[in-house]
C-alpha atoms as a PDB file:
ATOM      1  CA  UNK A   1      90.821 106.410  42.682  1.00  0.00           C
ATOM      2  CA  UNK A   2      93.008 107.602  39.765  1.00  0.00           C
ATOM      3  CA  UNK A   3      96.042 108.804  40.732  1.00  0.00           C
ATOM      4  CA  UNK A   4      96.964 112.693  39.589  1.00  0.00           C
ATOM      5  CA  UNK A   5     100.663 113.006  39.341  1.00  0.00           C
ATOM      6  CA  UNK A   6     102.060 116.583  39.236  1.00  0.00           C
ATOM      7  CA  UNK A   7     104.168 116.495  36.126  1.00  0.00           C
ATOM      8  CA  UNK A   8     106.793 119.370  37.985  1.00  0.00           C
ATOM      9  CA  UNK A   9     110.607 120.348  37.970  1.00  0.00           C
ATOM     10  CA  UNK A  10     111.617 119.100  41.060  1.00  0.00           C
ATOM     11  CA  UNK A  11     114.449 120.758  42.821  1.00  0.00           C
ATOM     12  CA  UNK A  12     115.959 117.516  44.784  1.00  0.00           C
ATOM     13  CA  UNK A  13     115.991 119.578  47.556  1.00  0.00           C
ATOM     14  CA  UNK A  14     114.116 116.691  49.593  1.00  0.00           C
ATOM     15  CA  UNK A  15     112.473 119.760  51.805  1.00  0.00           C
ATOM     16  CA  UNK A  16     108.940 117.872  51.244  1.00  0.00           C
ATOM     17  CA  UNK A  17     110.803 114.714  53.104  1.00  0.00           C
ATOM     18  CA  UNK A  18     111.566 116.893  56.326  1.00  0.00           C
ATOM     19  CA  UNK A  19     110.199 116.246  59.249  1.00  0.00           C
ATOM     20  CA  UNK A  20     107.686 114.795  57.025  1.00  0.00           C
ATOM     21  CA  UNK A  21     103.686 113.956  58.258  1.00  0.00           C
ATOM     22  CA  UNK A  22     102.682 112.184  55.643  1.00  0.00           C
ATOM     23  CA  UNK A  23      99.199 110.509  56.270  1.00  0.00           C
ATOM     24  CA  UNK A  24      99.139 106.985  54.774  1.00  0.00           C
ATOM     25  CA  UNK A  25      95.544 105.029  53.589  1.00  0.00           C
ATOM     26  CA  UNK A  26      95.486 101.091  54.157  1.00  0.00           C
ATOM     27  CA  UNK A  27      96.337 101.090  49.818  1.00  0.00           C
ATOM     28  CA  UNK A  28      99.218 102.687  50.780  1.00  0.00           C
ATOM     29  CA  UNK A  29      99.657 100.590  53.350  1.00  0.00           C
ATOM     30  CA  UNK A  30      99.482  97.626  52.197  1.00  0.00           C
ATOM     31  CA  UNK A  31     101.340  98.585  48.471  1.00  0.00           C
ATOM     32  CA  UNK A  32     103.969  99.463  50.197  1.00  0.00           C
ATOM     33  CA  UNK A  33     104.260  96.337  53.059  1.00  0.00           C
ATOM     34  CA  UNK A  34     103.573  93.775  49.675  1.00  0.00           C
ATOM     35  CA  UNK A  35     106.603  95.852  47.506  1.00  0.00           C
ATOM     36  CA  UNK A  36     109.179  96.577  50.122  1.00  0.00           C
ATOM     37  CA  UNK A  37     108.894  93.313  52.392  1.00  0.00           C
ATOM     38  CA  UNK A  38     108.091  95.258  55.432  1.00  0.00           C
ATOM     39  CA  UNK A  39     105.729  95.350  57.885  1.00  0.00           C
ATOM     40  CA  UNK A  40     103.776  98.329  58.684  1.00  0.00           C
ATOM     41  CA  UNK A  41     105.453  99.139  61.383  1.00  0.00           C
ATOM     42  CA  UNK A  42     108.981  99.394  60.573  1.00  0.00           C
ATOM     43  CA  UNK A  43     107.657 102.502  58.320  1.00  0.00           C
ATOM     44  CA  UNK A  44     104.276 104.040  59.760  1.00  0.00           C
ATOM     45  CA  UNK A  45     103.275 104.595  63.244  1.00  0.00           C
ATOM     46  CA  UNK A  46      99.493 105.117  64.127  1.00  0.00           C
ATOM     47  CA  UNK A  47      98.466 108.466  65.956  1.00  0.00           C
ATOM     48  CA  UNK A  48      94.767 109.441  66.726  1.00  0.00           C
ATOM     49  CA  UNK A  49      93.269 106.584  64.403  1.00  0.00           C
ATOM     50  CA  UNK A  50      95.971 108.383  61.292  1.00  0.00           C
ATOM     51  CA  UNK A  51      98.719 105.887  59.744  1.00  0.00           C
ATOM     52  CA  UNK A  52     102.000 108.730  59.372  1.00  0.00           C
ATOM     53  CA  UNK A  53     105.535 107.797  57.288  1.00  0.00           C
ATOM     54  CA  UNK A  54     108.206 107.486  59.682  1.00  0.00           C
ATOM     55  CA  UNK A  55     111.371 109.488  60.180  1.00  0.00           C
ATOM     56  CA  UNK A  56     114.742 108.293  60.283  1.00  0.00           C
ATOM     57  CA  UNK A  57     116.384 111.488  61.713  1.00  0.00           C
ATOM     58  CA  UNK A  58     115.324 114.971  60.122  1.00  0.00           C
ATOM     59  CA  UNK A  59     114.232 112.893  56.681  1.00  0.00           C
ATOM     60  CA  UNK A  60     111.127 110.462  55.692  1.00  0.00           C
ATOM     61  CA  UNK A  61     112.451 106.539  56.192  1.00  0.00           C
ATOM     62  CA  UNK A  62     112.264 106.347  52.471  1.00  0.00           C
ATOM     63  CA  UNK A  63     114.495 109.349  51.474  1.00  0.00           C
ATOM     64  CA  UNK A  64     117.870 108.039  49.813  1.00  0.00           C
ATOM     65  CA  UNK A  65     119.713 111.126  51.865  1.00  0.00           C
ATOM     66  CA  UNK A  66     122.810 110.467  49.209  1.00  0.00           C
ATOM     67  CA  UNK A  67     120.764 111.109  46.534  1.00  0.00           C
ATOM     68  CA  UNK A  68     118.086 113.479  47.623  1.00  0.00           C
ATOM     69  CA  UNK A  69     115.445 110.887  46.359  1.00  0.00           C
ATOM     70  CA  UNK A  70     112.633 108.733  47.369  1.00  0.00           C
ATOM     71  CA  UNK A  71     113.614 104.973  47.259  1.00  0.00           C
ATOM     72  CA  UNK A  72     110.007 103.909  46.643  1.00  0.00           C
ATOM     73  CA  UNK A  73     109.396 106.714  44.314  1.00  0.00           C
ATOM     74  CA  UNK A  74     107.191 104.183  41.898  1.00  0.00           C
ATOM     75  CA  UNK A  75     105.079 102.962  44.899  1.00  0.00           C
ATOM     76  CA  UNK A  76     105.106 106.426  46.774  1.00  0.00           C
ATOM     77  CA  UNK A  77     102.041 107.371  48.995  1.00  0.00           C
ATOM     78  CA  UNK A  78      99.501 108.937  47.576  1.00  0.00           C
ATOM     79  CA  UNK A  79     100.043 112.334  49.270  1.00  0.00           C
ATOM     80  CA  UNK A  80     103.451 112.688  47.833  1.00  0.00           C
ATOM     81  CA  UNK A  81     102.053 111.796  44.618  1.00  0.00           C
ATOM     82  CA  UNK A  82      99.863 115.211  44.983  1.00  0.00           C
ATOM     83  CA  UNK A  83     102.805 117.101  46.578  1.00  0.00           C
ATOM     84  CA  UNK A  84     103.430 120.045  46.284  1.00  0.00           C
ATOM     85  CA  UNK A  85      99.442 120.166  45.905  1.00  0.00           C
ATOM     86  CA  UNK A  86      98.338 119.761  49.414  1.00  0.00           C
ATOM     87  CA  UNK A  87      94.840 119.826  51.185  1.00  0.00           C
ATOM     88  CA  UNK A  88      93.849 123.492  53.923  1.00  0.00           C
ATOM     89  CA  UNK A  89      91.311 122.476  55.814  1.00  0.00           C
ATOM     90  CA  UNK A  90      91.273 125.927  57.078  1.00  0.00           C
ATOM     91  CA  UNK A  91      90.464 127.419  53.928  1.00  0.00           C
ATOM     92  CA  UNK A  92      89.015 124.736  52.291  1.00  0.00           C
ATOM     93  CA  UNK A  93      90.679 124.088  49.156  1.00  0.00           C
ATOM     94  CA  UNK A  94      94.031 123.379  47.515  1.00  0.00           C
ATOM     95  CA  UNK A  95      96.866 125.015  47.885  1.00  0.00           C
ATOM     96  CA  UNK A  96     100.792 124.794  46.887  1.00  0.00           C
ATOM     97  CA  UNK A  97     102.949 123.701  50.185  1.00  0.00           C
ATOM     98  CA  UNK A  98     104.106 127.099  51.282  1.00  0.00           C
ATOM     99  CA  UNK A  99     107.444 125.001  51.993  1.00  0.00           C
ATOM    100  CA  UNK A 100     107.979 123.848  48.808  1.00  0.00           C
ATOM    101  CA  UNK A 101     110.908 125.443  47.226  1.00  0.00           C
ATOM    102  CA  UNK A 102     109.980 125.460  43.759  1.00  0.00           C
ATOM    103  CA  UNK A 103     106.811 126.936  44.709  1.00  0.00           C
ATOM    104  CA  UNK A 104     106.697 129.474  42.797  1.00  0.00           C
ATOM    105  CA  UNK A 105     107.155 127.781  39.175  1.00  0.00           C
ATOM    106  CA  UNK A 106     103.825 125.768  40.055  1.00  0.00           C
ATOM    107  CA  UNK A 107     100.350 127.304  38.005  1.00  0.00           C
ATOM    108  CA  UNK A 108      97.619 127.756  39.400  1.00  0.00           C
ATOM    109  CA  UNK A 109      95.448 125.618  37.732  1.00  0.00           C
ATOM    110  CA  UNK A 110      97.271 122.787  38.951  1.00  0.00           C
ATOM    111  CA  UNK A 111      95.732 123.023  42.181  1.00  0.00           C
ATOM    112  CA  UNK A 112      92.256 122.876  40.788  1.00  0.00           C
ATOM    113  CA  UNK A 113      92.552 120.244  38.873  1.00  0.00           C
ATOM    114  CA  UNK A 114      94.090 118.418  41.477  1.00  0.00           C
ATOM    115  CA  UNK A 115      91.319 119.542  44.044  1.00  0.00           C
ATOM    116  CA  UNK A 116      88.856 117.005  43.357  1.00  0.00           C
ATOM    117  CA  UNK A 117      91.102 113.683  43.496  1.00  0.00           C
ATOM    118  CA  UNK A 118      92.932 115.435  46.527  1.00  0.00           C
ATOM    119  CA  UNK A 119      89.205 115.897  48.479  1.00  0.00           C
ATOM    120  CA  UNK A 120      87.809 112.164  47.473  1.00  0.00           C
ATOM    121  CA  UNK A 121      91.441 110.964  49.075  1.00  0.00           C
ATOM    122  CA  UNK A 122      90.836 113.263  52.123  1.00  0.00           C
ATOM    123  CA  UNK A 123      87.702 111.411  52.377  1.00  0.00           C
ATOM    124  CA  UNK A 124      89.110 108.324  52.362  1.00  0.00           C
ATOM    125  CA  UNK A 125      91.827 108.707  54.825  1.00  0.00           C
ATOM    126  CA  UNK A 126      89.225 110.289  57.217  1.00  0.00           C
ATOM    127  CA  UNK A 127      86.958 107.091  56.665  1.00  0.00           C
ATOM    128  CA  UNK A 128      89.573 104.894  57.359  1.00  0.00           C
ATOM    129  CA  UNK A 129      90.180 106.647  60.471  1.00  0.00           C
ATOM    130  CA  UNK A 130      86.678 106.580  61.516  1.00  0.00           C
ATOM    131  CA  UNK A 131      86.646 102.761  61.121  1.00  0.00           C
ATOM    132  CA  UNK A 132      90.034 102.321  63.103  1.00  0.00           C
ATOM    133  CA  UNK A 133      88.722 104.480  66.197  1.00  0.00           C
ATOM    134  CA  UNK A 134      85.570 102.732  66.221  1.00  0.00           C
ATOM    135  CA  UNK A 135      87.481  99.255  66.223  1.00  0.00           C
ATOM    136  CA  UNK A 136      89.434 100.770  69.088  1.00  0.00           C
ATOM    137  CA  UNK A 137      86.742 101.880  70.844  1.00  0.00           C
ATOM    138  CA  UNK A 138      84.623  98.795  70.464  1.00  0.00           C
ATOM    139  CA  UNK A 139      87.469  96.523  71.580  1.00  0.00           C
ATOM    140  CA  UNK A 140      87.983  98.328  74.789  1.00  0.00           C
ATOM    141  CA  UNK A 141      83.946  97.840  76.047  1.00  0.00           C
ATOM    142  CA  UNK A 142      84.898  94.195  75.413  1.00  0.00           C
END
């Protein structure tokens, strides 16, 4: 997968690190366990067969709260590499985070061209879940 990276102003307002519920894949797993020197689980936790970023607080684990910036900015999950370009399900397409303060400066036309790579990594996170709930559920008729 090639990664799209929004080429935006950002605000450093750090709203998109709030409370944040950022899905992880196993890449971003394991990019970010082999760069930092930490094991999954000092950063992610593991809900319904989804890997999520951690809070510390209000903020993402990774937010330098000094700075208003992501301390693993070059090795950043690939859903904050799409932000503010997020995924509805609801309406099927992409869409600018209705949170995002600078939401308003973003075209339009960079959530279609951002809609493809954003539904193949979808895809891919909803595989990966597939696989983990089927290893769960496999284990436990063991």
């Amino acid at each position: 997968m090639t990664t799209m990276q929004n080429k935006l102003p950002c605000l450093l307002c750090a709203k998109c690190c709030e409370q944040t519920q950022m899905l992880l894949s196993n890449a971003d797993l394991d990019r970010i366990e082999r760069e930092t020197k930490q094991v999954r689980r000092q950063f992610s936790y593991l809900r319904d067969g989804y890997f999520y970023l951690k809070n510390r607080g209000q903020y993402c684990i990774f937010l330098n709260p000094a700075a208003n910036r992501c301390s693993i900015y070059d090795i950043r999950p690939q859903g904050c590499r799409f932000y503010p370009i997020i995924f509805d399900p609801f309406l099927n397409c992409a869409v600018v985070d209705k949170d995002c303060t600078n939401r308003d400066n973003i075209p339009q036309e960079m959530t279609l061209k951002n809609l493809p790579e954003l539904r193949e990594f979808i895809l891919l996170l909803e595989k990966e879940r597939r696989i983990r709930l089927n290893l769960n559920s496999n284990k436990k008729r063991k």
